[in-house]
C-alpha atoms as a PDB file:
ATOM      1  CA  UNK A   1       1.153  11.739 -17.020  1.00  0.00           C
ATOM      2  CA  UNK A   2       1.357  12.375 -13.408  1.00  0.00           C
ATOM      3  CA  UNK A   3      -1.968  13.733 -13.295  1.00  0.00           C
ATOM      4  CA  UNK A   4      -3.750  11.026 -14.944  1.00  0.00           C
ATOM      5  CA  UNK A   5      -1.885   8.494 -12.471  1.00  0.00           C
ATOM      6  CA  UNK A   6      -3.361  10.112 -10.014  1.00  0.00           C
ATOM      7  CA  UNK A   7      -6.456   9.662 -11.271  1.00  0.00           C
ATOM      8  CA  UNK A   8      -6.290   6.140 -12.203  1.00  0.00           C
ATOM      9  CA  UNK A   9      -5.418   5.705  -8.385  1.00  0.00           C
ATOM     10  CA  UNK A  10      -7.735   7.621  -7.093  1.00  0.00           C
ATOM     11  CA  UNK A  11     -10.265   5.733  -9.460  1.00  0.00           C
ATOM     12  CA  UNK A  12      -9.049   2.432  -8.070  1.00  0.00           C
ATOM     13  CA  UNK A  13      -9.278   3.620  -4.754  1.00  0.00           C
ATOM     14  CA  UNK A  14     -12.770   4.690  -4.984  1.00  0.00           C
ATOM     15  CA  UNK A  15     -14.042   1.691  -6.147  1.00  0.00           C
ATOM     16  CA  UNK A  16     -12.639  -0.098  -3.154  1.00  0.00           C
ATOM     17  CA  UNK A  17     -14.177   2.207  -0.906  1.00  0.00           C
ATOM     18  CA  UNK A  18     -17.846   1.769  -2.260  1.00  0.00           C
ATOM     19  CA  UNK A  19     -17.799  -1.860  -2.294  1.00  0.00           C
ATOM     20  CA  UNK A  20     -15.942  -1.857   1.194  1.00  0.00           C
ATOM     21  CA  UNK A  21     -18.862   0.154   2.833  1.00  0.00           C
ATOM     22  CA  UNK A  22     -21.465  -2.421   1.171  1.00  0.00           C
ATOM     23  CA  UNK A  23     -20.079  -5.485   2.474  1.00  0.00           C
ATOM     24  CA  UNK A  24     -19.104  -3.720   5.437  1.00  0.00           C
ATOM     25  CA  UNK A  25     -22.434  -2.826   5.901  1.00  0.00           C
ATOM     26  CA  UNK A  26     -24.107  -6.859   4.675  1.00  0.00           C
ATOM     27  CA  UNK A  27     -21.780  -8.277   6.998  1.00  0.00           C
ATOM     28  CA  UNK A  28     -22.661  -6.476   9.996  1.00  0.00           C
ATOM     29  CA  UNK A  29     -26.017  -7.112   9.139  1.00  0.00           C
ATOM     30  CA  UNK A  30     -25.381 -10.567   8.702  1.00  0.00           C
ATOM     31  CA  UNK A  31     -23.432 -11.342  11.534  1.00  0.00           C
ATOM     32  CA  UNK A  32     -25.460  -9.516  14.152  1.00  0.00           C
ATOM     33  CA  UNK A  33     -28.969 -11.337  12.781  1.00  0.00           C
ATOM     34  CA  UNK A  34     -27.361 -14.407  12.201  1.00  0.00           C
ATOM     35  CA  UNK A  35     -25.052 -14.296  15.604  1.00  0.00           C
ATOM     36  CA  UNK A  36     -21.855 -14.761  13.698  1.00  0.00           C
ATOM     37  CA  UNK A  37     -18.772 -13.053  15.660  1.00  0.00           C
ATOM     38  CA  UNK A  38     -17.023 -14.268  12.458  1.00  0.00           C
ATOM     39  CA  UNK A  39     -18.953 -12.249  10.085  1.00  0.00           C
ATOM     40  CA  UNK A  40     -19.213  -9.073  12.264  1.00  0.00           C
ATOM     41  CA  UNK A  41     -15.476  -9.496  12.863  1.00  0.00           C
ATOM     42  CA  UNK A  42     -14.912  -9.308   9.046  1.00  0.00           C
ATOM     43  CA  UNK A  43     -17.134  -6.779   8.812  1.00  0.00           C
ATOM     44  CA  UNK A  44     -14.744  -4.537  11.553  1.00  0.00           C
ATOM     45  CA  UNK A  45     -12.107  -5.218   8.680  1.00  0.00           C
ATOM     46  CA  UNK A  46     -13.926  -4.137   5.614  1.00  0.00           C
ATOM     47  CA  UNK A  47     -15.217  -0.864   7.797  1.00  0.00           C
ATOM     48  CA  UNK A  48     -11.420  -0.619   8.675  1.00  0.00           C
ATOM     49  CA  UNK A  49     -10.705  -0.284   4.822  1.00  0.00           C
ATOM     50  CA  UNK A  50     -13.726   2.131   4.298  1.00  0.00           C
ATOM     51  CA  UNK A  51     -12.008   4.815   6.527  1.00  0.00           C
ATOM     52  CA  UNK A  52      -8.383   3.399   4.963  1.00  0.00           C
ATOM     53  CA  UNK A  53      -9.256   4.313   1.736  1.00  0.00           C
ATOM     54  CA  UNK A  54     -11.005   7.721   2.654  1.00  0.00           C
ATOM     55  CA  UNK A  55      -7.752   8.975   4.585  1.00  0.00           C
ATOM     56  CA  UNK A  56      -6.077   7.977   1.104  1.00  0.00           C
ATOM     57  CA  UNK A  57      -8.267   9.592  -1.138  1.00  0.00           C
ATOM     58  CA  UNK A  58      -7.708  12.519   0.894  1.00  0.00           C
ATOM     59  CA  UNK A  59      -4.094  12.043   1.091  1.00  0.00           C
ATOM     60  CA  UNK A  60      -4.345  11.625  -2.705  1.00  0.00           C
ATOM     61  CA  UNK A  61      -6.241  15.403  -3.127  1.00  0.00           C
ATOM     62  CA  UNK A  62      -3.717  16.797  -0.747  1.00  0.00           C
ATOM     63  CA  UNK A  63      -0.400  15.041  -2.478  1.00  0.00           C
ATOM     64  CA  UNK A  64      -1.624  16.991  -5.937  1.00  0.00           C
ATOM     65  CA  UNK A  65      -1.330  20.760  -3.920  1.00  0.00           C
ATOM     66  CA  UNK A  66       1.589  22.567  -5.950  1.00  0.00           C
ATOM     67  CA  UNK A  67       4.615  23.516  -3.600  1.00  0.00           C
ATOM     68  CA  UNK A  68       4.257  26.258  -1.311  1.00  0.00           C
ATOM     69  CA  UNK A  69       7.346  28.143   0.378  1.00  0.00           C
ATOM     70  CA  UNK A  70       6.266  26.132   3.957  1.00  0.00           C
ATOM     71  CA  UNK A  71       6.267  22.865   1.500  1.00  0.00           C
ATOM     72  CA  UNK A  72       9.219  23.556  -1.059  1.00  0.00           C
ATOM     73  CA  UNK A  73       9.267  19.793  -1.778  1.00  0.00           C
ATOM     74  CA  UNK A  74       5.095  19.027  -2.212  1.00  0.00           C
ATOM     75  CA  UNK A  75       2.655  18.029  -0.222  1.00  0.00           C
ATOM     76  CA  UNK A  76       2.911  13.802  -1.218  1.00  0.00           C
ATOM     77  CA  UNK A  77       3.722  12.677   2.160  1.00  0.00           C
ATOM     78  CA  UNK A  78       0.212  13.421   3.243  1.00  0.00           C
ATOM     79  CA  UNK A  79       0.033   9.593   1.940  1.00  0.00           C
ATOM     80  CA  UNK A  80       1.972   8.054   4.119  1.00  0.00           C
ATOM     81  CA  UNK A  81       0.743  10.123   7.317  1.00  0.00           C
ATOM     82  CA  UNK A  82      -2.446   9.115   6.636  1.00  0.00           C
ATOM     83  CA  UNK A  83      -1.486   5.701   5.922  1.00  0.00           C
ATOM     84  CA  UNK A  84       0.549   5.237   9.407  1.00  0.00           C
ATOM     85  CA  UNK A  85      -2.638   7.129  11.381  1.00  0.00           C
ATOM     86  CA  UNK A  86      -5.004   4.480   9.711  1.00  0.00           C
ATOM     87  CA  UNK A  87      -2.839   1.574  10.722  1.00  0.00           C
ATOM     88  CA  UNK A  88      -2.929   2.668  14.591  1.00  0.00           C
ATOM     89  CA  UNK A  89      -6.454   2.944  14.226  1.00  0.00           C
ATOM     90  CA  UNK A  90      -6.883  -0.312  12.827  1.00  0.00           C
ATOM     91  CA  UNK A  91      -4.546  -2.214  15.129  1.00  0.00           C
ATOM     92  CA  UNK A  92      -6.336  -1.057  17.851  1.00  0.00           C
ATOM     93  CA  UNK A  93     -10.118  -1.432  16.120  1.00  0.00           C
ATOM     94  CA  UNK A  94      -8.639  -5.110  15.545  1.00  0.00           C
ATOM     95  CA  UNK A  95      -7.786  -5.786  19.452  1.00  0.00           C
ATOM     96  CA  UNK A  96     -10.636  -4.894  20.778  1.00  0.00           C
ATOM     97  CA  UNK A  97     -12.731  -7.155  18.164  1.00  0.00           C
ATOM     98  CA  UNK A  98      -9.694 -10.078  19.554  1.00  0.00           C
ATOM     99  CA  UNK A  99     -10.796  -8.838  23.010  1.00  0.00           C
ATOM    100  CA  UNK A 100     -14.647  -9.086  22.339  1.00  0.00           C
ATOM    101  CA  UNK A 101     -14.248 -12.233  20.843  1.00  0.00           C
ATOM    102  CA  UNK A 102     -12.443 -13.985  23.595  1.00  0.00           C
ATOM    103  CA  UNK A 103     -14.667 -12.765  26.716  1.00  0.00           C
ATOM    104  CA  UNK A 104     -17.763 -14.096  24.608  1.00  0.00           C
ATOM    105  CA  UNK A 105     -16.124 -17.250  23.054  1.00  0.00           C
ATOM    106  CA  UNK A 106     -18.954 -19.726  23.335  1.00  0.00           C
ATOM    107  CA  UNK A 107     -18.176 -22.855  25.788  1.00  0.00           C
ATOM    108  CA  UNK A 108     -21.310 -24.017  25.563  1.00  0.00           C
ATOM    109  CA  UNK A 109     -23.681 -23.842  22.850  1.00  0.00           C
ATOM    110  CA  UNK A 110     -25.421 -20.322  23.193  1.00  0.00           C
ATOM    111  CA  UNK A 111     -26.783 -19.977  20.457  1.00  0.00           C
ATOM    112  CA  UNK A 112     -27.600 -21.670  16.992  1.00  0.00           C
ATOM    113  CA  UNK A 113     -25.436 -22.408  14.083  1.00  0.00           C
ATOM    114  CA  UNK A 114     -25.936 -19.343  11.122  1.00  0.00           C
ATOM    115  CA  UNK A 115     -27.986 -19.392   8.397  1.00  0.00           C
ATOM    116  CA  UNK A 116     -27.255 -20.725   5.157  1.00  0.00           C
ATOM    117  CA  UNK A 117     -27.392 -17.301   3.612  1.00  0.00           C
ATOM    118  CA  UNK A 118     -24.581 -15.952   6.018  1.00  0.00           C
ATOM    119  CA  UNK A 119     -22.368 -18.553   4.560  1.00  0.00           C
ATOM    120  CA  UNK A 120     -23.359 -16.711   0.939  1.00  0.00           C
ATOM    121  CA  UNK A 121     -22.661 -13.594   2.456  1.00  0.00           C
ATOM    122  CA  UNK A 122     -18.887 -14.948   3.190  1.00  0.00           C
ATOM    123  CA  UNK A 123     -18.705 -16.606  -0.246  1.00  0.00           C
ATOM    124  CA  UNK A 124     -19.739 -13.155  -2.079  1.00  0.00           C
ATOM    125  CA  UNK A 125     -17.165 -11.674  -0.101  1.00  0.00           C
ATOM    126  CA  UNK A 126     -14.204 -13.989  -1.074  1.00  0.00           C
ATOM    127  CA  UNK A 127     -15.119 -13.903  -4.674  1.00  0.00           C
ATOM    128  CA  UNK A 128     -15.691  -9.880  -5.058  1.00  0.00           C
ATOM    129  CA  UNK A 129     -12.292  -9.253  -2.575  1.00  0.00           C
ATOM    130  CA  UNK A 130     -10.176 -11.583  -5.231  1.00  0.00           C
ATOM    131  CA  UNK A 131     -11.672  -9.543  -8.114  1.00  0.00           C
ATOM    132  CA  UNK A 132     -10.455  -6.242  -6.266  1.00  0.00           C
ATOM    133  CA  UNK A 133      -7.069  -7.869  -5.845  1.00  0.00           C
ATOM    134  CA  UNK A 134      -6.760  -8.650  -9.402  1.00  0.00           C
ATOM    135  CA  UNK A 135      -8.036  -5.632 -10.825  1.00  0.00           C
ATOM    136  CA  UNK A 136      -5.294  -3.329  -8.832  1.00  0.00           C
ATOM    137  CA  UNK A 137      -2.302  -5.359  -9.081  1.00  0.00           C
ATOM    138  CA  UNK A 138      -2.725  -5.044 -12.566  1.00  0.00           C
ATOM    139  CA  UNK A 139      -3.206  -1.304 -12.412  1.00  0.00           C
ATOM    140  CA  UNK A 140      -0.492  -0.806  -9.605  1.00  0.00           C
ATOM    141  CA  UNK A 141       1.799  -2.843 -11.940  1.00  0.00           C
ATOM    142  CA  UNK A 142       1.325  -0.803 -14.900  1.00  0.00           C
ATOM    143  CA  UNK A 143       1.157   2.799 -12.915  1.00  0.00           C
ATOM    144  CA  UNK A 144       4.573   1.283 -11.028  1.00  0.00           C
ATOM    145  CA  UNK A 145       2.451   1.894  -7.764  1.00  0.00           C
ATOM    146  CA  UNK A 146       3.534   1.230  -4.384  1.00  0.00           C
ATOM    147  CA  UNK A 147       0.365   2.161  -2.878  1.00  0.00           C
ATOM    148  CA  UNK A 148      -1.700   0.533  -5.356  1.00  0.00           C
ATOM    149  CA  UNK A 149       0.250  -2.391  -4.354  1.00  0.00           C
ATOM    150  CA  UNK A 150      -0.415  -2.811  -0.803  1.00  0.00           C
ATOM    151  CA  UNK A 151      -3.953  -1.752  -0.980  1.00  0.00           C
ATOM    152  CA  UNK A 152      -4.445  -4.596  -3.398  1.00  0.00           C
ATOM    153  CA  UNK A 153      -2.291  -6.936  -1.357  1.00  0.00           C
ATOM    154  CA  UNK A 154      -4.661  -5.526   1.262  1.00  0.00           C
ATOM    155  CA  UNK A 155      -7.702  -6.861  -0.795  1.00  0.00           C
ATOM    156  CA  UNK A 156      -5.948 -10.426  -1.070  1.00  0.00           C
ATOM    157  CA  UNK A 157      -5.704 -10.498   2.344  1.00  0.00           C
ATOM    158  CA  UNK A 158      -9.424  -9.954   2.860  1.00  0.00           C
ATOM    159  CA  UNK A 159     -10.076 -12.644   0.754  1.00  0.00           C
ATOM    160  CA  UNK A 160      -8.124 -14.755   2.615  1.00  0.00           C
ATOM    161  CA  UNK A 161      -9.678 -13.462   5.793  1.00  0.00           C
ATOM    162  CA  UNK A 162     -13.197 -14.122   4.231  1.00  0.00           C
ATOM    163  CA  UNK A 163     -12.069 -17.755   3.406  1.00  0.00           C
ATOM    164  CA  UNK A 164     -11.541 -18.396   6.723  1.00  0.00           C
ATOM    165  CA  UNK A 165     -14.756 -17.295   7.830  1.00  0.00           C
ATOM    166  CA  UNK A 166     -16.627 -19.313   5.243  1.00  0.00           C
ATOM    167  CA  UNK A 167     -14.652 -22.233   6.086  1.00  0.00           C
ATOM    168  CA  UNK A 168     -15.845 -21.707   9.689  1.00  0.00           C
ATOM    169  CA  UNK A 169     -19.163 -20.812   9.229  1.00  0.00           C
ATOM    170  CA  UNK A 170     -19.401 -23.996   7.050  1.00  0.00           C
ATOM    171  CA  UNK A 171     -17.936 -26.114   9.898  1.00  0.00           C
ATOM    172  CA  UNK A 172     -20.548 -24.907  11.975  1.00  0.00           C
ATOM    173  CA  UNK A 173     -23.204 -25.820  10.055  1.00  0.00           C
ATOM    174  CA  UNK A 174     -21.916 -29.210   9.153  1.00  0.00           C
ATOM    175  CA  UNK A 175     -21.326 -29.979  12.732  1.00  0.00           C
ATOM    176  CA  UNK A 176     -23.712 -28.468  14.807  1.00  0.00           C
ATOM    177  CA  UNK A 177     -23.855 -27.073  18.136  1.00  0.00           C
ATOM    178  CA  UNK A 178     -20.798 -29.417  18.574  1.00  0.00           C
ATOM    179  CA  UNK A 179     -18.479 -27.051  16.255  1.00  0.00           C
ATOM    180  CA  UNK A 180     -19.805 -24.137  17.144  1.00  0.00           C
ATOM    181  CA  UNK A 181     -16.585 -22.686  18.859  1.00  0.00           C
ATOM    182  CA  UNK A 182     -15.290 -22.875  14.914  1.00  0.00           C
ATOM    183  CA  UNK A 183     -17.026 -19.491  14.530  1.00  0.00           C
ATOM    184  CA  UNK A 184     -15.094 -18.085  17.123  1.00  0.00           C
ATOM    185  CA  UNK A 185     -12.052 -19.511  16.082  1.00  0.00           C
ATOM    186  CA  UNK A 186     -12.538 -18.262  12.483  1.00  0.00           C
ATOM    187  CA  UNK A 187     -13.289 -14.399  14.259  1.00  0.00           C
ATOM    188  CA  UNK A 188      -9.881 -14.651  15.450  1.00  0.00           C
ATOM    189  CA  UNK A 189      -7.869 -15.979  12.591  1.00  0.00           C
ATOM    190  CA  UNK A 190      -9.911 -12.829  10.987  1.00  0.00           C
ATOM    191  CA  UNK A 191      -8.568 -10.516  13.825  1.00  0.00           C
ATOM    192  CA  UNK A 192      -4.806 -12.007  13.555  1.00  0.00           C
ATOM    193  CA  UNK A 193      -4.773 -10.880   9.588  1.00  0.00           C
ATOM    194  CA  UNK A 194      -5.632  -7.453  10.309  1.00  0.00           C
ATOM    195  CA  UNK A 195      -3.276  -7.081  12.765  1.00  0.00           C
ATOM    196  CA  UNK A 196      -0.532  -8.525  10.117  1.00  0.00           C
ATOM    197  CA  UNK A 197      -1.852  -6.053   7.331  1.00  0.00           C
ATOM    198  CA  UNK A 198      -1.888  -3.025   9.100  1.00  0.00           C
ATOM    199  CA  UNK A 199       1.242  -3.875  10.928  1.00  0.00           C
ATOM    200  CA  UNK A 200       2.669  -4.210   7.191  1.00  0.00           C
ATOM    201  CA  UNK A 201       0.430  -0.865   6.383  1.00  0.00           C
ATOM    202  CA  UNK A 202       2.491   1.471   9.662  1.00  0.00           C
ATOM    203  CA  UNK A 203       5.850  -0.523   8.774  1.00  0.00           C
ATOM    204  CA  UNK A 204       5.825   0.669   5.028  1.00  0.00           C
ATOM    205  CA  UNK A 205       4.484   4.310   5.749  1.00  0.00           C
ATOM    206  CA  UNK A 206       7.460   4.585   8.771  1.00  0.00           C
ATOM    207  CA  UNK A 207       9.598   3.687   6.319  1.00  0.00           C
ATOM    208  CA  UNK A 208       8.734   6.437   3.628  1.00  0.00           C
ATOM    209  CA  UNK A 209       8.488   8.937   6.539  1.00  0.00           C
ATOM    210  CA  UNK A 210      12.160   7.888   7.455  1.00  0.00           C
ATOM    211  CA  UNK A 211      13.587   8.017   3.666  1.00  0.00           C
ATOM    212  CA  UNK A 212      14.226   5.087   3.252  1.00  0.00           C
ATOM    213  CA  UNK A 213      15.989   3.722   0.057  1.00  0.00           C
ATOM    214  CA  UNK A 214      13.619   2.777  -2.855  1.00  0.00           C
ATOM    215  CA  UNK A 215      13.749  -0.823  -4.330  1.00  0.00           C
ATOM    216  CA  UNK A 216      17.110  -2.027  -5.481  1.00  0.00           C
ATOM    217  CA  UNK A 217      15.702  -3.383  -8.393  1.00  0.00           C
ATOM    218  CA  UNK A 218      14.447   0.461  -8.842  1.00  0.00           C
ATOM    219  CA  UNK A 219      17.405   2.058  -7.875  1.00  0.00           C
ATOM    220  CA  UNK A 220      19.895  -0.143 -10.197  1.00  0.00           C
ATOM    221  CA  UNK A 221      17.251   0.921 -13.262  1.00  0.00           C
ATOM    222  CA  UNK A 222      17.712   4.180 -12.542  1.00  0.00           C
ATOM    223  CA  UNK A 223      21.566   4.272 -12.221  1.00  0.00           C
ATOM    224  CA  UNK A 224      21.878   2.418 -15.568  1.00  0.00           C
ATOM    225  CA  UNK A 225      19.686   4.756 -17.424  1.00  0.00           C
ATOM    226  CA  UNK A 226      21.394   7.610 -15.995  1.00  0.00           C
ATOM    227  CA  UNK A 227      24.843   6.382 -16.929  1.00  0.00           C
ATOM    228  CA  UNK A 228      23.792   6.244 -20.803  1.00  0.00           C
ATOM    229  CA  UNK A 229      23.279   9.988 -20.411  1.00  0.00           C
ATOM    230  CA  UNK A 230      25.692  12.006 -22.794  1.00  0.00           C
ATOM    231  CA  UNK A 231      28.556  13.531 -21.213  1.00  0.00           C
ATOM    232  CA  UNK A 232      28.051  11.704 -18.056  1.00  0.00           C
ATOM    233  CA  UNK A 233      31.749   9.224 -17.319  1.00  0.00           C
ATOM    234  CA  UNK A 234      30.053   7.823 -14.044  1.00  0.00           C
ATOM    235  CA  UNK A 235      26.646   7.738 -11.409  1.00  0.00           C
ATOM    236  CA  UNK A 236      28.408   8.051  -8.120  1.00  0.00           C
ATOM    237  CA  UNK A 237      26.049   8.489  -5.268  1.00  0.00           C
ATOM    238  CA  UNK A 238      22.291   7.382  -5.675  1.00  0.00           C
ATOM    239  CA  UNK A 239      19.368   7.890  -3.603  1.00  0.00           C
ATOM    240  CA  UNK A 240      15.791   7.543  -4.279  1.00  0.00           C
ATOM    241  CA  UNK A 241      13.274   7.881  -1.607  1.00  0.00           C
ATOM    242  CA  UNK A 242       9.588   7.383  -2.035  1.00  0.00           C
ATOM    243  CA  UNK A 243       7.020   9.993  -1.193  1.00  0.00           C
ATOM    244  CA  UNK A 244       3.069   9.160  -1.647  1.00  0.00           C
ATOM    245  CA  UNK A 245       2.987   7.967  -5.713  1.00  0.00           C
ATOM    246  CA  UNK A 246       5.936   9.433  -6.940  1.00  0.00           C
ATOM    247  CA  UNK A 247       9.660   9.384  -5.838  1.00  0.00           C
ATOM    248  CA  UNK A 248      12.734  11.854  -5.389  1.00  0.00           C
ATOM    249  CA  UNK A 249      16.035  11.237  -6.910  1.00  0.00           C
ATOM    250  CA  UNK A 250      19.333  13.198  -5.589  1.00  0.00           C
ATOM    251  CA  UNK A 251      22.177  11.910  -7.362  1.00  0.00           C
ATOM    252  CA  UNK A 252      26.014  12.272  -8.030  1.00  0.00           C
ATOM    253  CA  UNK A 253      27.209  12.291 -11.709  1.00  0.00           C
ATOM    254  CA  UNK A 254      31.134  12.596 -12.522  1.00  0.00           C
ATOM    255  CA  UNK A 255      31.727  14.169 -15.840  1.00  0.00           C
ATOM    256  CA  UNK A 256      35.084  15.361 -17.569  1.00  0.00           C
ATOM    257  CA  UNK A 257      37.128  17.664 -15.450  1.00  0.00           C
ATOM    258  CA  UNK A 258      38.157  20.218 -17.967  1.00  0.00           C
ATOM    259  CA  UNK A 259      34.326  21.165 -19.022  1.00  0.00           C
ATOM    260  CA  UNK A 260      33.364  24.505 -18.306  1.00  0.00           C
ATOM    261  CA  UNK A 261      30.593  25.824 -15.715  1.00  0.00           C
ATOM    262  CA  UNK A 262      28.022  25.670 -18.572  1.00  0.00           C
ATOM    263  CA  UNK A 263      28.637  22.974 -20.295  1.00  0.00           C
ATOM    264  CA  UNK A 264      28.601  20.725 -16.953  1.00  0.00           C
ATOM    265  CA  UNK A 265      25.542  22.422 -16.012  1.00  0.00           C
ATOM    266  CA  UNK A 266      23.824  21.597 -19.593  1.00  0.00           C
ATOM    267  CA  UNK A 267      24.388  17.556 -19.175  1.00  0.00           C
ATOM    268  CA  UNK A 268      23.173  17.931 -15.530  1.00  0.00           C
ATOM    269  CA  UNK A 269      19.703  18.984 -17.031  1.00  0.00           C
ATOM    270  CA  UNK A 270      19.917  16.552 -19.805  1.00  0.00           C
ATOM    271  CA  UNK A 271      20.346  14.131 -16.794  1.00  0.00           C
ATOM    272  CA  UNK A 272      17.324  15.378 -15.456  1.00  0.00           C
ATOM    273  CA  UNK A 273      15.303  15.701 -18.189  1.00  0.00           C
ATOM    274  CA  UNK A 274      15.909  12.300 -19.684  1.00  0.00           C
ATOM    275  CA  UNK A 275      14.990  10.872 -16.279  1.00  0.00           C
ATOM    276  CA  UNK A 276      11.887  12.812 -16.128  1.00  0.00           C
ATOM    277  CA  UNK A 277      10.633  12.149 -19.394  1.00  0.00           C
ATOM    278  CA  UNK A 278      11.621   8.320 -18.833  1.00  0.00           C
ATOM    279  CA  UNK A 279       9.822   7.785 -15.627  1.00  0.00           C
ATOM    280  CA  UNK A 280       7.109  10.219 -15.197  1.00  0.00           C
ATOM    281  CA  UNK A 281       6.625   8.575 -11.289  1.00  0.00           C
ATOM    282  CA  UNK A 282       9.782  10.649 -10.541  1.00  0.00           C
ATOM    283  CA  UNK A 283       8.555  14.206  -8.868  1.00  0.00           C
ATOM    284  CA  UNK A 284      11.597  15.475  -9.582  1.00  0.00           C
ATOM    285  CA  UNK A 285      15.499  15.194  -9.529  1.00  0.00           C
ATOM    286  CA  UNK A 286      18.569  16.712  -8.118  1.00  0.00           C
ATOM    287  CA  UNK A 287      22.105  16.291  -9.649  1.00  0.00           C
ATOM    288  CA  UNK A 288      25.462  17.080  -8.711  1.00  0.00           C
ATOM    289  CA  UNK A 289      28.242  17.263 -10.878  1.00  0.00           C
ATOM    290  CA  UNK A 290      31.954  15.864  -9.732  1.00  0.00           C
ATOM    291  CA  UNK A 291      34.926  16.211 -11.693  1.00  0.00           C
ATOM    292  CA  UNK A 292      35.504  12.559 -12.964  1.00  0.00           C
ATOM    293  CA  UNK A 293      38.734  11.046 -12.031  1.00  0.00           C
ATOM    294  CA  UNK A 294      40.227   7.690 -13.883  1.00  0.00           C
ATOM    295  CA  UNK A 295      42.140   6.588 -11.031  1.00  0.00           C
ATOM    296  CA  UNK A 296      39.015   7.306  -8.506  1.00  0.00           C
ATOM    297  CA  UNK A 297      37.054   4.926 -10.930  1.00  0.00           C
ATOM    298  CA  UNK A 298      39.670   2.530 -10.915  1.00  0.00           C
ATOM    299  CA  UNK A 299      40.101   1.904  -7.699  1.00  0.00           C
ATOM    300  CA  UNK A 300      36.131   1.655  -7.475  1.00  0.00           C
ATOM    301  CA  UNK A 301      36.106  -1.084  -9.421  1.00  0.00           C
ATOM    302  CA  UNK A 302      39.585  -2.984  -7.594  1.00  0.00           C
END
């Protein structure tokens, strides 16, 4: 199960790469030869998320390595290392596009409004980034992918990005010379959304670096599944902490008092197991036994 997640993801991920580098590369084309700091500013962004999705697909190879004795708990953080290290990159790719676009923002007609077939080149783009989006939300949302997630919202955002710049490019050539500061203005709404992404991108990857609590949606799931367990009176302490695809539980069961050392330690790995086999995203769980006390419950729930 895990493996073939993997795959999936890495499938997913691969596709977004290829078609990434070929409107990266139209785009640039487009926007130099048609002197468009629009398009070649959305071309920075879909180059951005060539090298985004190569540091994951790496990240993805590296996540798979077995557990070493240096690396007792895996090697699926390489995700979000990756992840953060591609955000700084593309924060700062992103500012100095912003930076470039202000020195040369056109006062004065420089030059003329683009071609018609830049304006395809934008409309291509919004219609294949939309089709990304919807392909891997679907996949994310069956897989229960985090990753998948945000590198689909990532493709939504494109779109949007790509909207603007049609919008802009259209302007222009509606206008004229008159509106031809629209392309600029469209270069920067371009710039802002790639600095909101990949600030999203470095907030989300701090966050797994710092173990930070899964969902609550995820969490309560898990705690109610566990509870059903047999043997188990009550789920004390939870925690579930994300780490690349898969997640890490460590969590506090209370079971009857007067059960031996073996029988305590048999519903602990029926806890496990059943949690396991139930959500195969789970790299693996830790559980403690307590002695379950009536009173201690009671005055929980007071």
């Amino acid at each position: 199960m895990k493996r073939e997640l993997y795959r999936e993801a890495v499938r997913a991920t691969a596709l977004g790469l290829a078609v990434n580098l070929g409107l990266g590369v139209a785009k640039l084309a487009g926007g130099i030869v048609g002197g468009s700091l629009a398009l070649v500013s959305d071309a920075v962004n879909s180059l951005g998320d060539v090298f985004t999705s190569s540091a994951i697909l790496l990240a993805f190879r590296v996540a798979q390595k077995p557990a070493d004795a240096e690396h007792p708990y895996g090697h699926t953080r390489a995700e979000a290392i990756a992840g953060s290290n591609v955000a700084v990159l593309v924060i700062a790719s992103a500012l100095m596009v912003g930076w470039e676009t202000i020195r040369s923002f056109p006062l004065e007609p420089l030059h003329q409004p683009p071609p018609v077939w830049a304006l395809a080149i934008a409309g291509v783009n919004v219609v294949i980034k939309e089709a990304l989006y919807q392909y891997k939300i679907r996949l994310a949302r069956r897989l229960g992918s985090s990753a998948l997630t945000a590198n689909a919202w990532d493709h939504r955002s494109d779109a949007f990005s790509a909207l603007a710049v049609l919008i802009g490019l259209s302007l222009v050539r509606i206008g004229g010379p008159k509106l031809l500061f629209m392309d600029g203005v469209s270069a920067l709404v371009v710039v802002a959304v790639i600095l909101v992404s990949a600030a999203r991108l470095l907030v989300a990857s701090g966050q797994e670096l710092m173990d930070a609590q899964a969902d609550q949606p995820f969490v309560d799931e898990i705690r109610a599944f566990a509870a059903g367990s047999p043997g188990v009176r009550q789920v004390d302490k939870l925690w579930v902490r994300k780490t690349g695809l898969e997640y890490l539980v460590d969590i506090h069961v209370q079971v009857p008092a007067d059960l031996t050392v073996a029988e305590g330690h048999t519903i602990s790995h029926q806890v496990k197991d059943r949690l396991l086999e139930r959500y195969p995203i789970l790299r693996d769980v830790l559980v403690h036994l307590e002695p379950f006390s009536a009173a201690h419950a009671n005055s929980k729930a007071d």
